[in-house]
PDB file of N, CA and C in Angstrom:
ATOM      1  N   UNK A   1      -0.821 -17.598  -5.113  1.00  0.00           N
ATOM      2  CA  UNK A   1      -1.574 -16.603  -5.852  1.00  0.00           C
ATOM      3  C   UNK A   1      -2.502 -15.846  -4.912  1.00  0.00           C
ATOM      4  N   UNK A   2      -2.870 -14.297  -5.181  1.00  0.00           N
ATOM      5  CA  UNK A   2      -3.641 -13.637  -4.415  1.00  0.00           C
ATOM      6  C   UNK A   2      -4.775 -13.933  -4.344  1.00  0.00           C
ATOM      7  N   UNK A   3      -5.775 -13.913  -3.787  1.00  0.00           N
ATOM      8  CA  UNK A   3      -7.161 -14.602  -3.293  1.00  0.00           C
ATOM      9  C   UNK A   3      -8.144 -13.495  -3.188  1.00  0.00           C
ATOM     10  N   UNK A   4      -9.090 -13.393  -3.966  1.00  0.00           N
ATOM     11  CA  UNK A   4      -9.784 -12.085  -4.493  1.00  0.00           C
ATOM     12  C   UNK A   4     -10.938 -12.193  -3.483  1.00  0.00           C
ATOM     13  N   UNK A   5     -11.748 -11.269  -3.004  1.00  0.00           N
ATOM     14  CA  UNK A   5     -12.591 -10.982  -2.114  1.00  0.00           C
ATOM     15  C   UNK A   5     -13.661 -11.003  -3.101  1.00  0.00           C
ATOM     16  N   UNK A   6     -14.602 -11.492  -3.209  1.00  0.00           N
ATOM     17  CA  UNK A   6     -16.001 -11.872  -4.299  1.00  0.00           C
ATOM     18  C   UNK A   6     -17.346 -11.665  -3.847  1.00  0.00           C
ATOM     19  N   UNK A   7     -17.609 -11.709  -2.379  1.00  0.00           N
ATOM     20  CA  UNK A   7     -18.887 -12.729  -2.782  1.00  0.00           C
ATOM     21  C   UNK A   7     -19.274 -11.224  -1.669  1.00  0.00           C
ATOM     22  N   UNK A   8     -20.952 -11.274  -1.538  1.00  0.00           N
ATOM     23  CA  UNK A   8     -21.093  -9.798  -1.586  1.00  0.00           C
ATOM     24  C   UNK A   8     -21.356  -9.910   0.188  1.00  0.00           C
ATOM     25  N   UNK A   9     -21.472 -10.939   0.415  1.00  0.00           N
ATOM     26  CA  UNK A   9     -21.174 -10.833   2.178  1.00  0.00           C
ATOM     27  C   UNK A   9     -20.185 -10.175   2.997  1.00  0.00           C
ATOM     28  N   UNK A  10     -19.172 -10.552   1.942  1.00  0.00           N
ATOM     29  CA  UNK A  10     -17.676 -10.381   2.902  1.00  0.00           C
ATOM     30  C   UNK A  10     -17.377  -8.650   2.531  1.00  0.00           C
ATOM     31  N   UNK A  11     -17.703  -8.167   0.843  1.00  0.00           N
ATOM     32  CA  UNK A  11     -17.976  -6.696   0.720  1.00  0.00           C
ATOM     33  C   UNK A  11     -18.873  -6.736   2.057  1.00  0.00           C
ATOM     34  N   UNK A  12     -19.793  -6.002   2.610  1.00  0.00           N
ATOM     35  CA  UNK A  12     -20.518  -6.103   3.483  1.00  0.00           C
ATOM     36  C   UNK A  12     -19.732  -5.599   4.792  1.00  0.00           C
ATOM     37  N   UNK A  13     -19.353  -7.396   4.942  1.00  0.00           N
ATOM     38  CA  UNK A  13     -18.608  -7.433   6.314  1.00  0.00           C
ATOM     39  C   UNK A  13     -17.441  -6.229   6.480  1.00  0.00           C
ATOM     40  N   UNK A  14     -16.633  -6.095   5.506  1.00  0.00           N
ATOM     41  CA  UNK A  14     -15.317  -5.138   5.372  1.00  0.00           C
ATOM     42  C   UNK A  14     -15.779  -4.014   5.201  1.00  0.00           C
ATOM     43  N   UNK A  15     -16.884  -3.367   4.821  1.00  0.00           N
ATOM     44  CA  UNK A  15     -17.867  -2.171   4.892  1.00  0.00           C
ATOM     45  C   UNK A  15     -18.369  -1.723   6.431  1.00  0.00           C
ATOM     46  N   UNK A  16     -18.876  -2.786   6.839  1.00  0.00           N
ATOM     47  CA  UNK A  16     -19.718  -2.184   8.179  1.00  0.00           C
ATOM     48  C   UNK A  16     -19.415  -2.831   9.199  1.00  0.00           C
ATOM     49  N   UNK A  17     -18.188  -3.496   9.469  1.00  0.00           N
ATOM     50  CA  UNK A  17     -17.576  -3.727  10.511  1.00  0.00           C
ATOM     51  C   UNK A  17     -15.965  -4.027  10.543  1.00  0.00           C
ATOM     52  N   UNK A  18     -15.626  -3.340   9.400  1.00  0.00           N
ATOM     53  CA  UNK A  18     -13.934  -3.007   9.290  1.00  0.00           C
ATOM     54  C   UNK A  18     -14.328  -1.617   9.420  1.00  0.00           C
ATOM     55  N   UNK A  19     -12.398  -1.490   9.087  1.00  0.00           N
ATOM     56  CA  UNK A  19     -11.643   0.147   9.612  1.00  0.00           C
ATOM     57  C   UNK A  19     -11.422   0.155   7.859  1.00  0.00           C
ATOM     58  N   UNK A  20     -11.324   1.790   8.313  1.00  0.00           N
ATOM     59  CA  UNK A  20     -11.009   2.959   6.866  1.00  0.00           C
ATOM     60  C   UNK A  20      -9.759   3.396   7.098  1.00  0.00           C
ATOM     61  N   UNK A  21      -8.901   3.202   6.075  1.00  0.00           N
ATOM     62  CA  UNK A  21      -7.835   4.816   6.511  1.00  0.00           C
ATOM     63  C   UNK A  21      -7.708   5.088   5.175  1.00  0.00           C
ATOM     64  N   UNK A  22      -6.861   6.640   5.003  1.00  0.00           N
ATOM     65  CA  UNK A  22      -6.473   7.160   4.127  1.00  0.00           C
ATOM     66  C   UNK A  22      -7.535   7.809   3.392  1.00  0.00           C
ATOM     67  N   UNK A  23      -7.221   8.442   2.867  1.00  0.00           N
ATOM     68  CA  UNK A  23      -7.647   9.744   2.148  1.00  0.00           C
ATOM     69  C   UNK A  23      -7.194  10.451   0.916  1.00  0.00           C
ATOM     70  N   UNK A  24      -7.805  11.156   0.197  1.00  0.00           N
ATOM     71  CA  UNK A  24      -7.513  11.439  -1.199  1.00  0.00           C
ATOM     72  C   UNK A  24      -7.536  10.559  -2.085  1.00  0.00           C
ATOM     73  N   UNK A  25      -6.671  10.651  -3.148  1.00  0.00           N
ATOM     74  CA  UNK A  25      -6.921   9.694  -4.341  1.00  0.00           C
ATOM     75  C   UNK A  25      -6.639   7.883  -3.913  1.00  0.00           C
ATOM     76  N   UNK A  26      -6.322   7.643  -2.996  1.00  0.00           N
ATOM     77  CA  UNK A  26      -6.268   6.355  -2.518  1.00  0.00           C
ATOM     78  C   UNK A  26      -6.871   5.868  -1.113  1.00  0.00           C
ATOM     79  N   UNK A  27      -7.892   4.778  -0.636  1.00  0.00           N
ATOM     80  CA  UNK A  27      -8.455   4.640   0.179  1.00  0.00           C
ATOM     81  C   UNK A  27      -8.301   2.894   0.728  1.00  0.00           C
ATOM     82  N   UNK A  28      -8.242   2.427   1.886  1.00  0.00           N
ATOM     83  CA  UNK A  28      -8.293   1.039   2.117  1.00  0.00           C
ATOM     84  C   UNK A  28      -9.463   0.745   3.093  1.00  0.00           C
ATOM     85  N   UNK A  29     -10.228   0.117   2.969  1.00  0.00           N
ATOM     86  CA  UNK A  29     -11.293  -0.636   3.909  1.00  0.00           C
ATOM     87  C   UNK A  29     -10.738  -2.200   4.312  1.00  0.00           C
ATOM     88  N   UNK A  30     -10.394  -2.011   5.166  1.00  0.00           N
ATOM     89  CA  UNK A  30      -9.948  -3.886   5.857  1.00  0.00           C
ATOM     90  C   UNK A  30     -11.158  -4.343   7.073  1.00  0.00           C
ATOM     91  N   UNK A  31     -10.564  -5.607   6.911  1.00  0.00           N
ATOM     92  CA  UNK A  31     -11.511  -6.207   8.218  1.00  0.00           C
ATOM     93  C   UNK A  31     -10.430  -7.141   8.693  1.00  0.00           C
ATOM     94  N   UNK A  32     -10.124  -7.464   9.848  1.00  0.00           N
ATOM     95  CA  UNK A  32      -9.533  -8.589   9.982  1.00  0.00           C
ATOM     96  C   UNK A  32     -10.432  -9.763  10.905  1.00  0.00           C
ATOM     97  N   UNK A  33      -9.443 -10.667   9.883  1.00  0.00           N
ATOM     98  CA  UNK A  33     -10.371 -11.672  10.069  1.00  0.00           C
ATOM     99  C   UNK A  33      -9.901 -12.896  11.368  1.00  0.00           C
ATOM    100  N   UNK A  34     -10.840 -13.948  11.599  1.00  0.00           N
ATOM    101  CA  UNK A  34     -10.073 -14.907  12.351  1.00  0.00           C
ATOM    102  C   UNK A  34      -8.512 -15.721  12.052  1.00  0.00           C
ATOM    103  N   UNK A  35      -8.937 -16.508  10.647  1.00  0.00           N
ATOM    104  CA  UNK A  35      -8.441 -17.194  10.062  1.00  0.00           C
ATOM    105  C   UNK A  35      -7.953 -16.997   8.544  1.00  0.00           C
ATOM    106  N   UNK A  36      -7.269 -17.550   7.966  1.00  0.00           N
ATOM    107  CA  UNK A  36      -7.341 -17.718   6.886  1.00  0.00           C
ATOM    108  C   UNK A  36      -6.451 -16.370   5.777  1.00  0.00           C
ATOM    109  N   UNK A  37      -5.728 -17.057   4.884  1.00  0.00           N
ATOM    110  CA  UNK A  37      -4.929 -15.895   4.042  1.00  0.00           C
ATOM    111  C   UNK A  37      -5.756 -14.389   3.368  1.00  0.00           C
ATOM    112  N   UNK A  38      -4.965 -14.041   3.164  1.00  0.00           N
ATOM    113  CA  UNK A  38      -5.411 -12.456   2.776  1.00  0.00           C
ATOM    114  C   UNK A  38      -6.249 -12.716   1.927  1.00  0.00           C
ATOM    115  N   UNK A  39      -6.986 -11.682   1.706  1.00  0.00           N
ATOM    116  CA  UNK A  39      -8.190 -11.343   0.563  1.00  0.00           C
ATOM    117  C   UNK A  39      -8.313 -10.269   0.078  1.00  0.00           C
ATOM    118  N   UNK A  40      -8.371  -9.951  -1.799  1.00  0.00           N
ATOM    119  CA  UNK A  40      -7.915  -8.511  -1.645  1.00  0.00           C
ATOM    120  C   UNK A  40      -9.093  -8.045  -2.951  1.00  0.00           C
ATOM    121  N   UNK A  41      -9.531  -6.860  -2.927  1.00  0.00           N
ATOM    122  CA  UNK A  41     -10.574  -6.128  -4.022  1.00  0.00           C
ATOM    123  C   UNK A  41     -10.177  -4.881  -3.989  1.00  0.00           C
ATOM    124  N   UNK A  42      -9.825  -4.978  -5.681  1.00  0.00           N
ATOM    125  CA  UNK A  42      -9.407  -3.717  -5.711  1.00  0.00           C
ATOM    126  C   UNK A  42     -10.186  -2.825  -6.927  1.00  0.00           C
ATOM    127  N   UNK A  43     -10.936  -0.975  -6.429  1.00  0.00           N
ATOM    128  CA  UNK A  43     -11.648  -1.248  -7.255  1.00  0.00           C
ATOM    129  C   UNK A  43     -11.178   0.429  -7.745  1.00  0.00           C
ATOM    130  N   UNK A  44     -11.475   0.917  -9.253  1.00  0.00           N
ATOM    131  CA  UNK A  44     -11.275   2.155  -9.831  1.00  0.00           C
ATOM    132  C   UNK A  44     -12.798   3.074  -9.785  1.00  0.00           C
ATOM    133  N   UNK A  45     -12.496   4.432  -9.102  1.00  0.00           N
ATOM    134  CA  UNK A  45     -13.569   4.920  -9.177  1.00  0.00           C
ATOM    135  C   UNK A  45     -13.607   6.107 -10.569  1.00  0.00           C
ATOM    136  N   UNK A  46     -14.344   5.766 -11.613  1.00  0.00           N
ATOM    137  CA  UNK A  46     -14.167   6.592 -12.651  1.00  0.00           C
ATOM    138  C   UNK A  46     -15.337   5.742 -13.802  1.00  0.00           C
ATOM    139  N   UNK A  47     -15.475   6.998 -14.256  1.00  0.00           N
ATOM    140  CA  UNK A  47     -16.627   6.409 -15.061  1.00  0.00           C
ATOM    141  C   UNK A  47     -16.515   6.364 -17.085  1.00  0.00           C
ATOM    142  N   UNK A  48     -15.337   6.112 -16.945  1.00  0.00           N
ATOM    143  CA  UNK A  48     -14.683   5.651 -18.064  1.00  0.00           C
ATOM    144  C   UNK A  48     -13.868   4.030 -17.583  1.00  0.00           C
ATOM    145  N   UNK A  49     -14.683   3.003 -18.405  1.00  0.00           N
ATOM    146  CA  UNK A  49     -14.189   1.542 -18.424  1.00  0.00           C
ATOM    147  C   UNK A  49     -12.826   1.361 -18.496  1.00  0.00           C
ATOM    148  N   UNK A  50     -11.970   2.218 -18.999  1.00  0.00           N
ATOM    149  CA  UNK A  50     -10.438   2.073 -19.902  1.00  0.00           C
ATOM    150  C   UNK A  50     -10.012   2.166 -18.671  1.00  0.00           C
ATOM    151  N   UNK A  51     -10.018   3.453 -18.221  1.00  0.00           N
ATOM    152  CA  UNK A  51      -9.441   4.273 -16.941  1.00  0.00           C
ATOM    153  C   UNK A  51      -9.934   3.284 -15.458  1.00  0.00           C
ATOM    154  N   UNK A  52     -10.818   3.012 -15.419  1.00  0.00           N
ATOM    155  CA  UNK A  52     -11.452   1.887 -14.224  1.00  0.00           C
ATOM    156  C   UNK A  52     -10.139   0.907 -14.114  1.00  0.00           C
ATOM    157  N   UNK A  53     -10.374   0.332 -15.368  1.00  0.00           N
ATOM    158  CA  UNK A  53      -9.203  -0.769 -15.392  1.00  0.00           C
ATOM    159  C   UNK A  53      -8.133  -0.673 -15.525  1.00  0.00           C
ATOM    160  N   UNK A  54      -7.439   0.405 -15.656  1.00  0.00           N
ATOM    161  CA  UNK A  54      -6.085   1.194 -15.475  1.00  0.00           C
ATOM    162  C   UNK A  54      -5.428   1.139 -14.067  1.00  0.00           C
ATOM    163  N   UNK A  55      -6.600   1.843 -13.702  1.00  0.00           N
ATOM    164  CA  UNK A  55      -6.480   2.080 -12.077  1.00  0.00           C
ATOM    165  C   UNK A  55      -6.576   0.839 -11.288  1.00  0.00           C
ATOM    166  N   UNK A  56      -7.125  -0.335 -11.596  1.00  0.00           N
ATOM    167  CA  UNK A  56      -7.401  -1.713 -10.906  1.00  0.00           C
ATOM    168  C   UNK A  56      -5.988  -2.356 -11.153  1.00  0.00           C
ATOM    169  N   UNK A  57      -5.753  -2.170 -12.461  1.00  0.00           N
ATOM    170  CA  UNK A  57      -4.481  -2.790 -12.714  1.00  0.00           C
ATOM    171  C   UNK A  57      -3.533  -2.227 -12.213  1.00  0.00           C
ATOM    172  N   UNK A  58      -3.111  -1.050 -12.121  1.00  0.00           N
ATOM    173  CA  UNK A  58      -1.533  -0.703 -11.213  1.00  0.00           C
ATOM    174  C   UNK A  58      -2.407  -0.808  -9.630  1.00  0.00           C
ATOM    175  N   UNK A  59      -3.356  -0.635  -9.159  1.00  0.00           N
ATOM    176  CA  UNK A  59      -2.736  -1.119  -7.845  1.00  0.00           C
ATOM    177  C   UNK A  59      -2.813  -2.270  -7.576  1.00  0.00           C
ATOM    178  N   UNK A  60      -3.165  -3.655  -8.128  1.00  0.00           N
ATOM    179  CA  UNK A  60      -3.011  -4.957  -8.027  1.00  0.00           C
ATOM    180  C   UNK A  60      -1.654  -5.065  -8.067  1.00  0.00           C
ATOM    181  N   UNK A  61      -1.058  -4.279  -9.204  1.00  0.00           N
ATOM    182  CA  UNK A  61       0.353  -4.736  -9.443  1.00  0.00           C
ATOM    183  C   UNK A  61       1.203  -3.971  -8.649  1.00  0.00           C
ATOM    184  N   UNK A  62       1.005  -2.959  -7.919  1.00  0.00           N
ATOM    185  CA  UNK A  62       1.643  -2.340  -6.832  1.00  0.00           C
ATOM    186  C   UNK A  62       1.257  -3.496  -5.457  1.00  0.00           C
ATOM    187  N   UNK A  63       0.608  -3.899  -5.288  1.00  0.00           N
ATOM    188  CA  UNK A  63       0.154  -4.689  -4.352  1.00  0.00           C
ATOM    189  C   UNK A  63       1.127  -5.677  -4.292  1.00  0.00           C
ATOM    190  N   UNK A  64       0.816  -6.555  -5.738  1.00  0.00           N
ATOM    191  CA  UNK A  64       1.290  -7.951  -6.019  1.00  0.00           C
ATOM    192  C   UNK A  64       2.550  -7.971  -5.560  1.00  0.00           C
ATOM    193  N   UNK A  65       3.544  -6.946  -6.113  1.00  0.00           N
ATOM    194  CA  UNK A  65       5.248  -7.139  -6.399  1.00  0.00           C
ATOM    195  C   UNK A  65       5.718  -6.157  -4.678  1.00  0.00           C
ATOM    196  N   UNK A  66       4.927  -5.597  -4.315  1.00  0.00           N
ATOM    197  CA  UNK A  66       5.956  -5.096  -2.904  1.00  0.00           C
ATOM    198  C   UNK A  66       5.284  -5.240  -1.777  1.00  0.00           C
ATOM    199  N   UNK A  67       3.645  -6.065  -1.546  1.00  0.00           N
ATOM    200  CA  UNK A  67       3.232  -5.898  -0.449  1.00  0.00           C
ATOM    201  C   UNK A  67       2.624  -7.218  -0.713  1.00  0.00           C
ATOM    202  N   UNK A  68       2.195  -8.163  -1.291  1.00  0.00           N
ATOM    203  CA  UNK A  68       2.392  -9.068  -0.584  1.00  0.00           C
ATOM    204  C   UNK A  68       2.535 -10.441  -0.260  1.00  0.00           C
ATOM    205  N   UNK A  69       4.074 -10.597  -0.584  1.00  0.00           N
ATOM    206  CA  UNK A  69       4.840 -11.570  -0.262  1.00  0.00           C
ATOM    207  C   UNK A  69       4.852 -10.969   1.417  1.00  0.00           C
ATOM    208  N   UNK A  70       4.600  -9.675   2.014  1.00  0.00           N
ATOM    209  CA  UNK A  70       4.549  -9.660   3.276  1.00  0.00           C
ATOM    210  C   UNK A  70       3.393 -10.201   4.031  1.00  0.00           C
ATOM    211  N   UNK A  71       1.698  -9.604   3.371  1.00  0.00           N
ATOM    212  CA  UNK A  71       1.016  -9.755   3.649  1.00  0.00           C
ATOM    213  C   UNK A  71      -0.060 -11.208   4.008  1.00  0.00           C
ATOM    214  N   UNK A  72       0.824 -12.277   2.869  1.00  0.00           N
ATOM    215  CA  UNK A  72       0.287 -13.239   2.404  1.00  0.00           C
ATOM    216  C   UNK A  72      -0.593 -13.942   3.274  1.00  0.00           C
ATOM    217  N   UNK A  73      -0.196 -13.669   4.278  1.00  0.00           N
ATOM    218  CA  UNK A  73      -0.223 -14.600   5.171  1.00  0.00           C
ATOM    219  C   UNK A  73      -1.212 -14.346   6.332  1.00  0.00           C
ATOM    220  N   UNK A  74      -1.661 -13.437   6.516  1.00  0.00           N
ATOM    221  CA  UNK A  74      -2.318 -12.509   7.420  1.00  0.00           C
ATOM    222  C   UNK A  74      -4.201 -12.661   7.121  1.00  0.00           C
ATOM    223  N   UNK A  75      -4.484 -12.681   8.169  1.00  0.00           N
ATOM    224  CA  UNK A  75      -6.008 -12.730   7.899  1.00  0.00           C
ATOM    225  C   UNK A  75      -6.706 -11.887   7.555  1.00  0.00           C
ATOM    226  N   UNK A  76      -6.864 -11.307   6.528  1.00  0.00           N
ATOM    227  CA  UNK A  76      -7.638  -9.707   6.424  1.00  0.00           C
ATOM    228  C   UNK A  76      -7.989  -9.813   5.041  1.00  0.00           C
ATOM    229  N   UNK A  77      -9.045  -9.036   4.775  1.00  0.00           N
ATOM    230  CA  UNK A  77      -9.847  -8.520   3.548  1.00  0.00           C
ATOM    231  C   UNK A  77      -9.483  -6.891   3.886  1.00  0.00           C
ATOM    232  N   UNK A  78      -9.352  -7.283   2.324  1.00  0.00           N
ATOM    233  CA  UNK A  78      -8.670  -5.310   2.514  1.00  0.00           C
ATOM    234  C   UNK A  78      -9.628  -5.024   0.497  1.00  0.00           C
ATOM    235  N   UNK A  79     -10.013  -3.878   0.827  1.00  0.00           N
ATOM    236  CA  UNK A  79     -10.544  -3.442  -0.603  1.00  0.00           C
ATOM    237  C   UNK A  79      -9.823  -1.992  -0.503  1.00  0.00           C
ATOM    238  N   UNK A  80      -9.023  -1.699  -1.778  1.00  0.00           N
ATOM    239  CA  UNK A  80      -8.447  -0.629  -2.249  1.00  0.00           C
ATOM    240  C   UNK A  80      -9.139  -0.126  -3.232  1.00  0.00           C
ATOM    241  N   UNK A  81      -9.787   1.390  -3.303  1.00  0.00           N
ATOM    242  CA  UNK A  81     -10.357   2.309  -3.931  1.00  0.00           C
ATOM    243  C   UNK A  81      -9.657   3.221  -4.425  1.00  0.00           C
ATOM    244  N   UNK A  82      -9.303   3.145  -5.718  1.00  0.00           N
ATOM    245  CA  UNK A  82      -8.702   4.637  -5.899  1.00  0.00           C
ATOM    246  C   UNK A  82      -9.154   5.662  -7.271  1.00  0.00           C
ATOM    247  N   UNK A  83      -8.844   6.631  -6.736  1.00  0.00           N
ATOM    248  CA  UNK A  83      -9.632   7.407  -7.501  1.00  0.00           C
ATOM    249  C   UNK A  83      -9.256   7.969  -9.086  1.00  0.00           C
ATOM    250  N   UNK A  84      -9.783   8.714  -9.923  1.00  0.00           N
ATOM    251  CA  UNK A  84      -9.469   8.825 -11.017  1.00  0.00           C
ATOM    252  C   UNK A  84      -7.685   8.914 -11.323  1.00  0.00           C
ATOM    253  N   UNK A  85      -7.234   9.986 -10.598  1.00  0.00           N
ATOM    254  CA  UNK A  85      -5.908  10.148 -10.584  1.00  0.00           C
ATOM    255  C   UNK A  85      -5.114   9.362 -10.512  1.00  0.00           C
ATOM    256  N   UNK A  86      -5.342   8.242 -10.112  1.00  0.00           N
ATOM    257  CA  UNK A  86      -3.987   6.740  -9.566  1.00  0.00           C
ATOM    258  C   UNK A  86      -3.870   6.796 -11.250  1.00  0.00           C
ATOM    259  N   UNK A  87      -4.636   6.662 -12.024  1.00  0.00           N
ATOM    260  CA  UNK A  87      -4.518   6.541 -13.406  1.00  0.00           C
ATOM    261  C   UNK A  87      -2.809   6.621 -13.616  1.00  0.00           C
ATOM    262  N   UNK A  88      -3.074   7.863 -13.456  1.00  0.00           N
ATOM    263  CA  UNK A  88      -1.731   9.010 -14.528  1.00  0.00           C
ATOM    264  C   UNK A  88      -0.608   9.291 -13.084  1.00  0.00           C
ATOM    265  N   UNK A  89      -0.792   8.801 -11.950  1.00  0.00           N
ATOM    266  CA  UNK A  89       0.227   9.099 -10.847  1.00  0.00           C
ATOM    267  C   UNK A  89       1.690   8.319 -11.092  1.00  0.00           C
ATOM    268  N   UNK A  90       2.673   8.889 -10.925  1.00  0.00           N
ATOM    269  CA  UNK A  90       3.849   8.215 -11.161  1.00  0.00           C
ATOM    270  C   UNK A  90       3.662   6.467 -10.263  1.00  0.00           C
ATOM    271  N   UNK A  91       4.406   5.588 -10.862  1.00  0.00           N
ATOM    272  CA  UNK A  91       3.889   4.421  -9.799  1.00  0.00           C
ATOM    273  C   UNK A  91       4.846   4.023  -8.555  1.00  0.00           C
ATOM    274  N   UNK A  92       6.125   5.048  -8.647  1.00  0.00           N
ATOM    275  CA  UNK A  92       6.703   5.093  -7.258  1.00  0.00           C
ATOM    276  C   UNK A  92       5.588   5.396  -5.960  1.00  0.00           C
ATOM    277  N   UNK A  93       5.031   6.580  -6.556  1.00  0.00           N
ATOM    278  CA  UNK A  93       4.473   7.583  -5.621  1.00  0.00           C
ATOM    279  C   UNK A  93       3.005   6.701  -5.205  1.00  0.00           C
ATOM    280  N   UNK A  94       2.276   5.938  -6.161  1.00  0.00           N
ATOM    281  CA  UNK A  94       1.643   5.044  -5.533  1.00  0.00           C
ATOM    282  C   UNK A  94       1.985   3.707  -5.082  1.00  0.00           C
ATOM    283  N   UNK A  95       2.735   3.500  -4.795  1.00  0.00           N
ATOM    284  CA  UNK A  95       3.663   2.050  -4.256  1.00  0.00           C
ATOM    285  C   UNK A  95       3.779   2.865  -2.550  1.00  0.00           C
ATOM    286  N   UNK A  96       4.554   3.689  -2.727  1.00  0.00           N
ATOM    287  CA  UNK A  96       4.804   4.832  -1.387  1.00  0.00           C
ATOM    288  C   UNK A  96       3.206   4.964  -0.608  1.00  0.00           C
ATOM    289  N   UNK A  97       2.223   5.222  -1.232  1.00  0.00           N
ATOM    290  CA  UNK A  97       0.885   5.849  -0.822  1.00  0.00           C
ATOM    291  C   UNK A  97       0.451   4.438  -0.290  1.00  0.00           C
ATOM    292  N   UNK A  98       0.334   3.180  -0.969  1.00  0.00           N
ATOM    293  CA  UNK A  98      -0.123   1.817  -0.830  1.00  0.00           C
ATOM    294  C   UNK A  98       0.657   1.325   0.758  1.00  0.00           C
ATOM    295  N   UNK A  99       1.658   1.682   0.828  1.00  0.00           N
ATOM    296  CA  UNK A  99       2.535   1.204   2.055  1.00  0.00           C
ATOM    297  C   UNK A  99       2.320   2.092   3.300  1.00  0.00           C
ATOM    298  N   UNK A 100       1.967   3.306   3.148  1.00  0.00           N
ATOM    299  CA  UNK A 100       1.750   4.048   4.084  1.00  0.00           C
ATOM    300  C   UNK A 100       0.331   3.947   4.918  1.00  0.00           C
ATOM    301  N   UNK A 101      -0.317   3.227   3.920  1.00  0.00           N
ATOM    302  CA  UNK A 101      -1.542   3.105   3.967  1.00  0.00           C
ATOM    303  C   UNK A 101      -1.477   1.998   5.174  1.00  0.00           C
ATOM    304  N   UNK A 102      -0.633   0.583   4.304  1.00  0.00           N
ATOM    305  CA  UNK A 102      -0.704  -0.666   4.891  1.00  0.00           C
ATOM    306  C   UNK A 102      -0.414  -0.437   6.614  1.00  0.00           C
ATOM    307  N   UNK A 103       0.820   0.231   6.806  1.00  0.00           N
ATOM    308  CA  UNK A 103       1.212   1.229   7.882  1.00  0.00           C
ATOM    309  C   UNK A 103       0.598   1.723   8.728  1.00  0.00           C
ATOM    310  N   UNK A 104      -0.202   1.896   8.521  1.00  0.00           N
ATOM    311  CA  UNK A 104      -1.416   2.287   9.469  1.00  0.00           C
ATOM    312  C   UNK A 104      -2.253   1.134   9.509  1.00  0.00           C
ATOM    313  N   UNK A 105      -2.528  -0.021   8.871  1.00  0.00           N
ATOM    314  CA  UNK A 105      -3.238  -1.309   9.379  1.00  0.00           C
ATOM    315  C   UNK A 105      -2.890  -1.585   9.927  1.00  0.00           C
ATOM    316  N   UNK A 106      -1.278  -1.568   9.755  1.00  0.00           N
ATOM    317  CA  UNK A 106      -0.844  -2.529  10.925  1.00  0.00           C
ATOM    318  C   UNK A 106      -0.810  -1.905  12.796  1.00  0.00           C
ATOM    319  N   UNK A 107      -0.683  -0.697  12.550  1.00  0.00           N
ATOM    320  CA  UNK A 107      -1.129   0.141  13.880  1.00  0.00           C
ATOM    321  C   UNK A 107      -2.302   0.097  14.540  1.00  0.00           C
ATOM    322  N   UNK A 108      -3.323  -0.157  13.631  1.00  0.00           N
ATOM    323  CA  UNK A 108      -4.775   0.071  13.909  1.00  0.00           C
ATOM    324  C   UNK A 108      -5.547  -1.612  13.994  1.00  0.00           C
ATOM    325  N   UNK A 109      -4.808  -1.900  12.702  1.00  0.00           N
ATOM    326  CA  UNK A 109      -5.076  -3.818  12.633  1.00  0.00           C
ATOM    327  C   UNK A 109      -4.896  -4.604  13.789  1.00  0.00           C
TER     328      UNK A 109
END
């Protein structure tokens, strides 16, 4: 099972001494870490509760089912931000955006 990033240190740590990429309606902040399996927070920026949790929920579940049985394993805290639009975006096109993203961690990671 995926292993949720919680406690407000490690926000913190993946803030001000991880990497950013991506841009527009989807954003990733990682840190990598020494040890230890992935860690993941994923959060909706919108100020409607329904829509927040819309957006939390497809990219967990874009996450869950194509990225990571790859990732599992890897030491990193990664927090995914996305913005009002992931809402209503087809979920190919954010599955595509989520990987391109990862794509560049791994270049930069």
């Amino acid at each position: 099972m995926m292993e949720t990033l919680t406690r407000e240190r490690d926000f913190a740590r993946v803030f001000e001494e991880g990497k950013r990429v991506g841009g527009g309606p989807l954003r990733l902040f990682f840190y990598r870490r020494e040890a230890g399996p992935i860690r993941v927070c994923f959060v909706g920026r919108s100020k409607k509760a329904v829509r927040r949790n819309r957006i939390r929920r497809r990219l967990r579940e874009a996450f869950r089912v194509h990225y990571y049985p790859i990732w599992k394993d890897r030491p990193f805290d990664f927090v995914f931000v996305g913005d009002e639009s992931i809402a209503s975006v087809e979920f190919p096109l954010l599955v595509r955006w989520m990987g391109e993203l990862l794509g560049r961690v791994e270049q930069d990671g």
